[in-house]
N, C-alpha and C. Protein backbone atom coordinates (compact mmCIF):
# COMPACT_ATOMS: atom_id res chain seq x y z
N UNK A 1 0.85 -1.17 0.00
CA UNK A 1 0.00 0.00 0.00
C UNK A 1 0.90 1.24 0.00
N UNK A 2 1.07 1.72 -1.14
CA UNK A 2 1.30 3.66 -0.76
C UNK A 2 1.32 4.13 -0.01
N UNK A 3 2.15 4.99 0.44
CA UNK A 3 2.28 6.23 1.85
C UNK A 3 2.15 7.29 0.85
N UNK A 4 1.33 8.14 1.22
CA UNK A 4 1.31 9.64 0.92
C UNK A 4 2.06 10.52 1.82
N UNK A 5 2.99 11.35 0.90
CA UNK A 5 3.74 12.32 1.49
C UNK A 5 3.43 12.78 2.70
N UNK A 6 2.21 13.13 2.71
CA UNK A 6 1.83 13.65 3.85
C UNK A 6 1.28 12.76 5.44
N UNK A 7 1.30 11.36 5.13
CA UNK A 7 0.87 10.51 6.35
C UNK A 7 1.56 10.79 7.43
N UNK A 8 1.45 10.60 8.10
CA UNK A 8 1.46 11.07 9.89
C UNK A 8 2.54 9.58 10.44
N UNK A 9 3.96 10.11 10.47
CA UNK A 9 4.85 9.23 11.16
C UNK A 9 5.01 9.71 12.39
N UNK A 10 5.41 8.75 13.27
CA UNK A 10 5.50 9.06 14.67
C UNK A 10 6.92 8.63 14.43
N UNK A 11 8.16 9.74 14.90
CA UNK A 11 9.40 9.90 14.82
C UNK A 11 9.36 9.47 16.74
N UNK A 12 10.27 8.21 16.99
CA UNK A 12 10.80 8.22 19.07
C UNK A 12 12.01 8.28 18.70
N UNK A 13 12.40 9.15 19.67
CA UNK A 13 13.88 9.04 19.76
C UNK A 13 14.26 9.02 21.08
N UNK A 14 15.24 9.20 21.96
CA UNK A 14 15.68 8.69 23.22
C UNK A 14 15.64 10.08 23.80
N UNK A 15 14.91 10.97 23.92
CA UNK A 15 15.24 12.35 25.06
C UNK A 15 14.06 12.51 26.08
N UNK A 16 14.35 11.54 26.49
CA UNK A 16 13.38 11.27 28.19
C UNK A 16 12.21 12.57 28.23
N UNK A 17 11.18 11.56 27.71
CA UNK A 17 10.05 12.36 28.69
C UNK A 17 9.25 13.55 27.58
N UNK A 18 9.70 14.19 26.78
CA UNK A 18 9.18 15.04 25.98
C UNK A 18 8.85 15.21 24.94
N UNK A 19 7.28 15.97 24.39
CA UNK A 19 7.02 16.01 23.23
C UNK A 19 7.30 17.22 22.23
N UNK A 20 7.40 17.06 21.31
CA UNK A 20 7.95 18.03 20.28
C UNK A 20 6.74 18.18 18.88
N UNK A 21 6.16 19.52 18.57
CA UNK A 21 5.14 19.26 17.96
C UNK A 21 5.67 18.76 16.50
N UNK A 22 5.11 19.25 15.58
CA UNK A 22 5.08 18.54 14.44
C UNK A 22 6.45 19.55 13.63
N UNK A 23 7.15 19.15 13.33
CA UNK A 23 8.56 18.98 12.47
C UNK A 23 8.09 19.46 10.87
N UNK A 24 8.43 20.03 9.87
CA UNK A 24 8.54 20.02 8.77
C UNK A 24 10.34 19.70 8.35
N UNK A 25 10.36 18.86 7.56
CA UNK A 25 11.55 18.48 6.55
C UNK A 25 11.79 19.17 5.94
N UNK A 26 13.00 19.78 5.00
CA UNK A 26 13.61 20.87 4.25
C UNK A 26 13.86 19.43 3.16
N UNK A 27 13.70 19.89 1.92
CA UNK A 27 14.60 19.15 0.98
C UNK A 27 16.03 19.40 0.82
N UNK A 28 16.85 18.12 0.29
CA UNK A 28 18.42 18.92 0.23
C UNK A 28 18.90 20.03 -0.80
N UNK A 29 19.61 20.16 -0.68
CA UNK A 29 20.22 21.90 -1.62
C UNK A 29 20.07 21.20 -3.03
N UNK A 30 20.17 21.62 -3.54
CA UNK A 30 19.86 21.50 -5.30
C UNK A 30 18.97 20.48 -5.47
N UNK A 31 17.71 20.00 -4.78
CA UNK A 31 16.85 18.77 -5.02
C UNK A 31 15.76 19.63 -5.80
N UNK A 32 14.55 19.08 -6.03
CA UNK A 32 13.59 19.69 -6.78
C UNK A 32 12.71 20.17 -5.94
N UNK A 33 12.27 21.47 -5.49
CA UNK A 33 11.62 21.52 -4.48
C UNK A 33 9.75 21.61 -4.88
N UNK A 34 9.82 21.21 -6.52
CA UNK A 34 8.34 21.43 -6.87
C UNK A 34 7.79 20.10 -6.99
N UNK A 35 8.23 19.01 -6.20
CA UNK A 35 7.51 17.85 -6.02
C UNK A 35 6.98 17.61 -4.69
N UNK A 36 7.01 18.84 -3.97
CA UNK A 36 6.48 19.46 -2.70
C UNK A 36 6.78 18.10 -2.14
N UNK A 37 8.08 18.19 -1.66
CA UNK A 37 9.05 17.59 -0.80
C UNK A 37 8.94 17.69 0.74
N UNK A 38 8.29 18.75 0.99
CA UNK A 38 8.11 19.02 2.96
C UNK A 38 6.72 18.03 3.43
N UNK A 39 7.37 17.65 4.25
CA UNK A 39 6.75 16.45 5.32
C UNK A 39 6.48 17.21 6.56
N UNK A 40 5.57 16.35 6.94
CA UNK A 40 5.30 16.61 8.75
C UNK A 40 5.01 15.50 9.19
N UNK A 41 6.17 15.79 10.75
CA UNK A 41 6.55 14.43 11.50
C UNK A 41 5.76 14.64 12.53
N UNK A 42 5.29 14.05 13.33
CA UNK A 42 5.00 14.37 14.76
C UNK A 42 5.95 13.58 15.28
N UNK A 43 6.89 14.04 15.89
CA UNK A 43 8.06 13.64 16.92
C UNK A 43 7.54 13.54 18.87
N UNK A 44 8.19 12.22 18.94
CA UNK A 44 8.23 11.61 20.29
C UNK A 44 9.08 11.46 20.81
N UNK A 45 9.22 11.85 22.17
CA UNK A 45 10.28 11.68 22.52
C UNK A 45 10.02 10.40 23.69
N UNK A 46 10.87 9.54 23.80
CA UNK A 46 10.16 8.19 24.67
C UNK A 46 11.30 7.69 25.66
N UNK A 47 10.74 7.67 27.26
CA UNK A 47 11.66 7.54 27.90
C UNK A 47 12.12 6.09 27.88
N UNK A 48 11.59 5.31 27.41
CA UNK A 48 12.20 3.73 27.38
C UNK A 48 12.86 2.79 26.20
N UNK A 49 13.41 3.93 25.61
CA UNK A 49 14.22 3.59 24.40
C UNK A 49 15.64 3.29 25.38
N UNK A 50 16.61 2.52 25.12
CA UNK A 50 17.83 2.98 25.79
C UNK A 50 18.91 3.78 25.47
N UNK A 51 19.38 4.31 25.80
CA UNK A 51 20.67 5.29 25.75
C UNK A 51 21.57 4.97 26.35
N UNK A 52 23.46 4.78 25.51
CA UNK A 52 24.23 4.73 26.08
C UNK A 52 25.04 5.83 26.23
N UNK A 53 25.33 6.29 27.24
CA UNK A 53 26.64 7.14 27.82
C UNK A 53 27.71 7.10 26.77
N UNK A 54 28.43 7.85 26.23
CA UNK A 54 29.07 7.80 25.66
C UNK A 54 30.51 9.40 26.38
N UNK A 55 31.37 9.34 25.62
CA UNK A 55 32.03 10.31 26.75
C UNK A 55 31.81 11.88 26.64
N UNK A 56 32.39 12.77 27.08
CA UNK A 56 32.05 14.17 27.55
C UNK A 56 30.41 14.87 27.36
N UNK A 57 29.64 13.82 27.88
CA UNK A 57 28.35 14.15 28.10
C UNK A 57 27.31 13.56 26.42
N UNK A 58 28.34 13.00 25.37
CA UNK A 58 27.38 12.46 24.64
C UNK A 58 26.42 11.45 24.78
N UNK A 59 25.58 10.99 23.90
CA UNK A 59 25.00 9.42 24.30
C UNK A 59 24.77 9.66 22.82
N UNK A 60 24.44 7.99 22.92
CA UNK A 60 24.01 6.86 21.81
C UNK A 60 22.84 5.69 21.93
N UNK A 61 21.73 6.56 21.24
CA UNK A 61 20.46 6.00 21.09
C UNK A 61 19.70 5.65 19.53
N UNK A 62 18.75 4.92 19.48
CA UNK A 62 18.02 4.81 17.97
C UNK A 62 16.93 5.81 17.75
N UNK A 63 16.66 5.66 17.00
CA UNK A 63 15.38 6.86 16.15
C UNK A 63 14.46 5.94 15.85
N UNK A 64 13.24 5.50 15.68
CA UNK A 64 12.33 4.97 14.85
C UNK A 64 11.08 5.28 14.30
N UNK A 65 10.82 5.13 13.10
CA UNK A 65 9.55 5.32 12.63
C UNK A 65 8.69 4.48 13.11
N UNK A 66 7.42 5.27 13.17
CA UNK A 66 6.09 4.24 13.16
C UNK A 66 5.21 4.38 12.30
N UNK A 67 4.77 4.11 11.40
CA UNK A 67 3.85 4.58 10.53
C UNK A 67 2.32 4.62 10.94
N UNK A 68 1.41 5.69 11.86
CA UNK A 68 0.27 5.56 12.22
C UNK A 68 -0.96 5.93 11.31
N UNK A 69 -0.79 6.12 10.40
CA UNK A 69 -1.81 6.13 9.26
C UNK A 69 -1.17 5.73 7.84
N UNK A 70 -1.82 5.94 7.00
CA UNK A 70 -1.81 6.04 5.46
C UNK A 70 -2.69 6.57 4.46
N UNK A 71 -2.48 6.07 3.37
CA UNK A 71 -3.32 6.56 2.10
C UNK A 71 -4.59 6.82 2.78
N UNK A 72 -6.02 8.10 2.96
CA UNK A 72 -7.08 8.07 3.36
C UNK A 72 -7.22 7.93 4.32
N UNK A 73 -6.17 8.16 5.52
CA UNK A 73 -5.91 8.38 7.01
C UNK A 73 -6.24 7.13 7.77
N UNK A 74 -6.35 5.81 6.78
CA UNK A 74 -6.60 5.17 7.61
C UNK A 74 -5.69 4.35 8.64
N UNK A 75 -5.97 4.01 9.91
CA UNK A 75 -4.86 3.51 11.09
C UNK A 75 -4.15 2.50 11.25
N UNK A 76 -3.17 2.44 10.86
CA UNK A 76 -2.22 1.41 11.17
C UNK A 76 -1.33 0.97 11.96
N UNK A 77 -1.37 2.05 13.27
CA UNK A 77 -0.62 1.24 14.33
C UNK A 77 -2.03 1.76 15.51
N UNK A 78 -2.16 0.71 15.99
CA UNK A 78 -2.98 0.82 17.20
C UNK A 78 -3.27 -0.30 18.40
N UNK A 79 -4.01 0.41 19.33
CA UNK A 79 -3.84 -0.69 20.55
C UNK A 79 -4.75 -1.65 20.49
N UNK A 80 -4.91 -2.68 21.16
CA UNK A 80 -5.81 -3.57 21.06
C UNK A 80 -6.23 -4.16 22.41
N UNK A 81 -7.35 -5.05 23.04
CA UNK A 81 -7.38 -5.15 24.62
C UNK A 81 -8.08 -6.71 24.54
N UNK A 82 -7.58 -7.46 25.60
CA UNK A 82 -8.76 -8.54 25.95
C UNK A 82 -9.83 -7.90 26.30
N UNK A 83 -11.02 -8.51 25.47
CA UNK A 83 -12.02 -8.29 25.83
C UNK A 83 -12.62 -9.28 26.90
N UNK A 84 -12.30 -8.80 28.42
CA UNK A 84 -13.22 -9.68 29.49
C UNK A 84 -14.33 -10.01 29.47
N UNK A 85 -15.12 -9.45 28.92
CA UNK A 85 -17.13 -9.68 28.61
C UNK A 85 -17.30 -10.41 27.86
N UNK A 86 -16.81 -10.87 27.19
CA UNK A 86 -16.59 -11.36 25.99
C UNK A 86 -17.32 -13.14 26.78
N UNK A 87 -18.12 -14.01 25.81
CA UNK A 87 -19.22 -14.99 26.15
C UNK A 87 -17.80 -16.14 26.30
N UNK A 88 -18.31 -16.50 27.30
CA UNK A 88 -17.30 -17.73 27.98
C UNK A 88 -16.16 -17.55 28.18
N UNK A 89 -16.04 -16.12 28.59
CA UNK A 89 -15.02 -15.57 28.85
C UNK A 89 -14.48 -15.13 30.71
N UNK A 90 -13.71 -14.13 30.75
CA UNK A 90 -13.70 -14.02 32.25
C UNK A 90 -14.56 -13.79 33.45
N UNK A 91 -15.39 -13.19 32.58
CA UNK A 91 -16.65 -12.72 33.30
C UNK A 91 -17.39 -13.71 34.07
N UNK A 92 -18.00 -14.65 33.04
CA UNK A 92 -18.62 -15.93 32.81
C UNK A 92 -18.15 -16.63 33.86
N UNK A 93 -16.38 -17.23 34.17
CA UNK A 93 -16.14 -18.14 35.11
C UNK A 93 -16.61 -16.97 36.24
N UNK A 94 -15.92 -15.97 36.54
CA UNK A 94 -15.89 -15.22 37.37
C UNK A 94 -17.53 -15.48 38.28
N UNK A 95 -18.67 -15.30 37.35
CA UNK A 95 -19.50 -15.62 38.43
C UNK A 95 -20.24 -16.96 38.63
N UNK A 96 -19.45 -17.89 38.06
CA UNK A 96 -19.76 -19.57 37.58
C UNK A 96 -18.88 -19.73 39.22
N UNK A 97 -17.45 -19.19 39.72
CA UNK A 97 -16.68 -19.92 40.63
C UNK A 97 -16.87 -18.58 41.80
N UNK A 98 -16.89 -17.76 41.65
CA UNK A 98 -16.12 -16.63 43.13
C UNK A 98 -17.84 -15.50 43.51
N UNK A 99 -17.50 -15.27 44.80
CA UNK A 99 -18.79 -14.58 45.45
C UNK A 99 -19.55 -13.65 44.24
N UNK A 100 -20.78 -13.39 44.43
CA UNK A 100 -21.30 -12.13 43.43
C UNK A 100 -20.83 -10.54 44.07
N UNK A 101 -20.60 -10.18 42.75
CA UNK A 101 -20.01 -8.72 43.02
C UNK A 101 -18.70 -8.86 43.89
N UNK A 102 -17.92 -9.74 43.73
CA UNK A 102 -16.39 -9.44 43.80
C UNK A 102 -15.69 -9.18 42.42
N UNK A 103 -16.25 -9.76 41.49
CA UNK A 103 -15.51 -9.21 40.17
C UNK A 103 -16.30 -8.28 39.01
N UNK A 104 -15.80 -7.44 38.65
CA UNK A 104 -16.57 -6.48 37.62
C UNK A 104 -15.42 -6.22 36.29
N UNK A 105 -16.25 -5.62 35.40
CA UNK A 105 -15.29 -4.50 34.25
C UNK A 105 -16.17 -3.56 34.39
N UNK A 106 -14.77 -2.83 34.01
CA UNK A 106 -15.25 -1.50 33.40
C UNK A 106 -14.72 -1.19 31.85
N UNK A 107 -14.99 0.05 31.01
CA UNK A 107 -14.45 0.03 29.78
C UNK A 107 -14.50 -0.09 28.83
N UNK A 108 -15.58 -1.24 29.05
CA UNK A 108 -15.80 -2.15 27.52
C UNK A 108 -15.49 -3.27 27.89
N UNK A 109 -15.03 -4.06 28.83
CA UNK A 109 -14.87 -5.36 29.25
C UNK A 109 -13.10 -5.02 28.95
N UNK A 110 -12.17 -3.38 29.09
CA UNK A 110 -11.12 -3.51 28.73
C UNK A 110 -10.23 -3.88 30.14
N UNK A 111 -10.72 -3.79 30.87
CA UNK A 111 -10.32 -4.03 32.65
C UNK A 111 -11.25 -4.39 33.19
N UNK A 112 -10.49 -5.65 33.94
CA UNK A 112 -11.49 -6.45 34.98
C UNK A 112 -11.01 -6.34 36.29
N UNK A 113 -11.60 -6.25 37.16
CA UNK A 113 -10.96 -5.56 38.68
C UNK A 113 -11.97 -6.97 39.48
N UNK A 114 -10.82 -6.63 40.55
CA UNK A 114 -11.35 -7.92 41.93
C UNK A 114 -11.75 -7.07 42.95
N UNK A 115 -12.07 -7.13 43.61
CA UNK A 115 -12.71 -6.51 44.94
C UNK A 115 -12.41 -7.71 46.39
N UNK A 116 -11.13 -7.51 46.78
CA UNK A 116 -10.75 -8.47 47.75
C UNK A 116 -11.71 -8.44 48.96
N UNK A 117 -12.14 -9.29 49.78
CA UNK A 117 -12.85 -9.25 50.91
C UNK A 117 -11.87 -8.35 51.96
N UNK A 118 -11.91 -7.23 52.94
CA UNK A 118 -11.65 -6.60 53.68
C UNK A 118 -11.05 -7.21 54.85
N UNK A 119 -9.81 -6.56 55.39
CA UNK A 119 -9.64 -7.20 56.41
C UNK A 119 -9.05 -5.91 57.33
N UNK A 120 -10.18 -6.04 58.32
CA UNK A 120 -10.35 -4.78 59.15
C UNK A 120 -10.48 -3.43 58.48
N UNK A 121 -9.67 -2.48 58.59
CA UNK A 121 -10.13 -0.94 57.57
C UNK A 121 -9.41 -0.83 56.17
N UNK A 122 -8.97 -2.40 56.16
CA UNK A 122 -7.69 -2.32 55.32
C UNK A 122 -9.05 -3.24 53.70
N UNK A 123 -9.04 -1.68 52.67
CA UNK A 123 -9.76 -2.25 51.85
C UNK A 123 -9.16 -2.62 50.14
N UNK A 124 -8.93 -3.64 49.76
CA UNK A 124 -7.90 -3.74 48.62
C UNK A 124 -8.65 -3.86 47.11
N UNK A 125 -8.36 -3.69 45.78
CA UNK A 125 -8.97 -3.40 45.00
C UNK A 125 -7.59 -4.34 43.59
N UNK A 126 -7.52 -5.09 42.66
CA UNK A 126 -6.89 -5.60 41.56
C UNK A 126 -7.33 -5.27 40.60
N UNK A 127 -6.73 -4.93 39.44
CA UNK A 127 -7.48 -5.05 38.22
C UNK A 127 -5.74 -5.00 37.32
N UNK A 128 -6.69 -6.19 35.88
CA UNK A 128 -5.77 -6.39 35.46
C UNK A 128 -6.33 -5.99 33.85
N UNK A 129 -5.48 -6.30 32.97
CA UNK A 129 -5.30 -5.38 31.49
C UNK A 129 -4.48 -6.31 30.61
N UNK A 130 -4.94 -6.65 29.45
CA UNK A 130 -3.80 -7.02 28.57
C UNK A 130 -3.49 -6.47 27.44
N UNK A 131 -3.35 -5.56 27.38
CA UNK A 131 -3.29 -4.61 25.87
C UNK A 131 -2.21 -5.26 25.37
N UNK A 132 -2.39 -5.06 23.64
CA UNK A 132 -1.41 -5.17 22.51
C UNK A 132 -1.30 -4.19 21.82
N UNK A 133 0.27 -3.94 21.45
CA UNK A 133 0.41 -3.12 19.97
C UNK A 133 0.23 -3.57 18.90
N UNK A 134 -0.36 -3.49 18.12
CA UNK A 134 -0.53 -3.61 16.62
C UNK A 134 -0.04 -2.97 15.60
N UNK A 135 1.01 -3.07 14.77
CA UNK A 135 1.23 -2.52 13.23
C UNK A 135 0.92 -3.28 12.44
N UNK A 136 0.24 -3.02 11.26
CA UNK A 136 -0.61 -3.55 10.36
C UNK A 136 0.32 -3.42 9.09
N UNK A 137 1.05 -2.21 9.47
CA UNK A 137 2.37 -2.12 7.87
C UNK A 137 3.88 -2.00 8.26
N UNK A 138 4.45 -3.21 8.93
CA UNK A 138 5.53 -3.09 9.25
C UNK A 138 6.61 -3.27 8.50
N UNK A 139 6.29 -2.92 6.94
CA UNK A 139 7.36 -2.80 5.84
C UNK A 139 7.68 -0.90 5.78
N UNK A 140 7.04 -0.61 6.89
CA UNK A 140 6.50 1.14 6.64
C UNK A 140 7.21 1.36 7.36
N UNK A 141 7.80 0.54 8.56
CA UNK A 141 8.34 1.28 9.80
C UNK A 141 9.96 1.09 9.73
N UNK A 142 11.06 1.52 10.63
CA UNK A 142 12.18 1.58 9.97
C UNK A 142 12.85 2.31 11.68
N UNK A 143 14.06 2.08 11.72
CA UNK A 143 14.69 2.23 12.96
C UNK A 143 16.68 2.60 12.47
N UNK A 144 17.21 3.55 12.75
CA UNK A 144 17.73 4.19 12.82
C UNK A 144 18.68 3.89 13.72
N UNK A 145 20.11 2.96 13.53
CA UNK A 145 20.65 2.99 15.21
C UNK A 145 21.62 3.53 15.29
N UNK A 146 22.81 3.43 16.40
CA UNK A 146 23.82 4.48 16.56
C UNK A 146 23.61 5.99 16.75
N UNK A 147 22.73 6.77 16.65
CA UNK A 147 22.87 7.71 16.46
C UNK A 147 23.01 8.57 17.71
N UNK A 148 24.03 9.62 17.39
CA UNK A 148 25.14 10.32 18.57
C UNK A 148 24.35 11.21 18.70
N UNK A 149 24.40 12.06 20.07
CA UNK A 149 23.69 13.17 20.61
C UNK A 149 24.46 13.93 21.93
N UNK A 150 24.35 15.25 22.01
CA UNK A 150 24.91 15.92 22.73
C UNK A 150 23.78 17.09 23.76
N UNK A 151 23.04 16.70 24.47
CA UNK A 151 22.08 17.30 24.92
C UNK A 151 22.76 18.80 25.76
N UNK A 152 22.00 19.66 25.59
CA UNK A 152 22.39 20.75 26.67
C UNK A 152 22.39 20.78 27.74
N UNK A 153 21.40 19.58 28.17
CA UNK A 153 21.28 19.71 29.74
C UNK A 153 20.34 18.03 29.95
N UNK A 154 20.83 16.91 30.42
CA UNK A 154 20.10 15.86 30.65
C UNK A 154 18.78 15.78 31.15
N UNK A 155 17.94 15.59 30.72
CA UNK A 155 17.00 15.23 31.75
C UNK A 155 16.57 14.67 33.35
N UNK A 156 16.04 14.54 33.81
CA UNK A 156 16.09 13.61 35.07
C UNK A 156 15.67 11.96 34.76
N UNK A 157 16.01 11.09 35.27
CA UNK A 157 16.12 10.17 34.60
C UNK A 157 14.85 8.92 35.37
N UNK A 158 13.73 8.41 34.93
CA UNK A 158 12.92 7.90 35.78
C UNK A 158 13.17 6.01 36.05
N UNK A 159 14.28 5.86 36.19
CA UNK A 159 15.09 4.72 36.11
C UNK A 159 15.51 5.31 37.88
N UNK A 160 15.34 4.58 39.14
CA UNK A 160 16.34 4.60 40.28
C UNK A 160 17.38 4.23 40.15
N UNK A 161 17.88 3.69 39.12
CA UNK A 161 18.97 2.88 38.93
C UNK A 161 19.91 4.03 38.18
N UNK A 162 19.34 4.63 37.08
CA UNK A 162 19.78 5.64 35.96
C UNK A 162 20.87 6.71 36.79
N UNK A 163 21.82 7.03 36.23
CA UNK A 163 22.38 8.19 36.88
C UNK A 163 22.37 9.46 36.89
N UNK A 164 20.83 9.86 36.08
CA UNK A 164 20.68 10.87 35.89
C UNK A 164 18.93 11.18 36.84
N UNK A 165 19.00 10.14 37.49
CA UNK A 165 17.84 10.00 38.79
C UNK A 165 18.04 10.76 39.73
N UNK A 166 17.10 11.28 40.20
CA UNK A 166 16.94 12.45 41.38
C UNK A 166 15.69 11.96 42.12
N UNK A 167 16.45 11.95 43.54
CA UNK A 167 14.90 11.21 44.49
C UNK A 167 14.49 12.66 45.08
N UNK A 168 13.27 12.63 44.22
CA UNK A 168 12.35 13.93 44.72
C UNK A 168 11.19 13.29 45.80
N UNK A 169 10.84 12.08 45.86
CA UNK A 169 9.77 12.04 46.55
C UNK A 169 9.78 11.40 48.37
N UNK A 170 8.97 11.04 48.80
CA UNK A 170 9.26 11.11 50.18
C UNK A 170 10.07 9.78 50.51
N UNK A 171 10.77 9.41 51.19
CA UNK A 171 11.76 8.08 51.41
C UNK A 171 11.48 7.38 52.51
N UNK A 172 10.98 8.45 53.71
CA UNK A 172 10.75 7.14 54.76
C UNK A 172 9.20 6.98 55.33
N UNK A 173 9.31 6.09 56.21
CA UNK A 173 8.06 5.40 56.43
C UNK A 173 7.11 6.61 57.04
N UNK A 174 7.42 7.87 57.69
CA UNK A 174 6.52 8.84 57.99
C UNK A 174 6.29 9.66 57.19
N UNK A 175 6.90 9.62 56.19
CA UNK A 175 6.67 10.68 54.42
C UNK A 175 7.39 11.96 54.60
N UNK A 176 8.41 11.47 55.47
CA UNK A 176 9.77 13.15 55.37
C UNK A 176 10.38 12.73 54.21
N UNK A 177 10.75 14.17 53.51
CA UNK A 177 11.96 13.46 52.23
C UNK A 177 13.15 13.84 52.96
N UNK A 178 13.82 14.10 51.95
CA UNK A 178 15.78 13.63 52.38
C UNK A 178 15.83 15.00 52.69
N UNK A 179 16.31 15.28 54.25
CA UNK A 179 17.00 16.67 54.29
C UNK A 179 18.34 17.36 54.71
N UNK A 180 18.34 18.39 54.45
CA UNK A 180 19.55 19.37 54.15
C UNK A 180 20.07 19.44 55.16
N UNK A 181 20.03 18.86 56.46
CA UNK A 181 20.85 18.98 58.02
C UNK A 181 20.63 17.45 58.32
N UNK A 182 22.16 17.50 59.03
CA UNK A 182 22.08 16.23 59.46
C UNK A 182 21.53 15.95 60.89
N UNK A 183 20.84 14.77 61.35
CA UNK A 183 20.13 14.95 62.47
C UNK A 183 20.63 15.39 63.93
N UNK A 184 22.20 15.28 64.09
CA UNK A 184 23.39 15.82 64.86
C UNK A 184 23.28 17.38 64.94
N UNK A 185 23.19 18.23 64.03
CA UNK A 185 23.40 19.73 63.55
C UNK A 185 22.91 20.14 64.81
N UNK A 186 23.56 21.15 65.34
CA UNK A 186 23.12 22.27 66.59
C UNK A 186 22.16 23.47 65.84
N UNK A 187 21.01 23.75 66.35
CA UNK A 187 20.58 25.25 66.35
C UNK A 187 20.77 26.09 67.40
N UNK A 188 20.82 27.35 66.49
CA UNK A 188 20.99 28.73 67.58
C UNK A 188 22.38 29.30 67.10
């Protein structure tokens, strides 16, 4: 199937966390510019691509296309879900084996949630999901590797492990975060 110039690629590349609106392409210097050569990308930026460190602050990550439409806009990459409602399906055992009204969906039958029996004020709630990705034209899509980068300023990195991680949120069991005096320090 044909891509029209103009279909809607989703450009990821590795710069944690941010989106970038839509991109126009330049053609190269002496190309023909009356075969209306300018594109528009919508660029992603996706924190779970990996990136390697490379030295004086570079890294080395991939680029990839996705192709989410085509010819007549129609969709070619999209999500997909178990359907729980679905006849002889989860639902079905659900009230064939376990109490009534411990299990429900919501969604569309796209999440099915448990409702644990209580124990004392302590009230607990499950629900589970199986989504899929789908590409329908994966002769369309295309990935880019090696490619070097020199950021101005790193991001924060949502990896605890990552070294570009910053613990902003609270750490101990009474919800103080990490502070600036040590518990020794004199006032006055």
């Amino acid at each position: 199937m044909p891509v029209k110039k103009s279909a809607a690629l989703r450009l990821m590349a590795s710069r944690r966390g941010q989106r970038r609106s839509a991109r126009t392409c330049r053609p190269a210097a002496g190309a023909n510019s009356s075969n209306n050569l300018h594109q528009r990308f919508e660029v992603v930026f996706d924190d779970f691509i990996p990136e390697t460190a490379l030295a004086n602050g570079a890294f080395n990550s991939a680029i990839y296309f996705v192709p989410l439409t085509v010819v007549g806009g129609r969709r070619v990459t999209y999500m997909e879900y178990v359907n729980y409602d679905m006849t002889g399906g989860f639902m079905d055992g659900a009230r064939a084996f376990a109490p009534d009204g411990s299990y429900f969906t919501t969604d569309g039958g796209r999440f099915a949630w448990h409702k644990k029996p209580p124990s004392n004020f302590c009230v607990q709630a499950l629900v589970k999901s199986e989504p899929r990705l789908i590409l329908r034209t994966p002769m369309l899509a295309a990935r880019i590797t090696n490619v070097a980068y020199t950021p101005l300023q790193h991001e924060r990195d949502w990896n605890p492990t990552g070294y570009y991680f910053q613990n902003g949120g609270k750490v101990d069991r009474l919800g103080y975060g990490p502070s600036f005096f040590s518990e020794t320090a004199t006032t006055g």
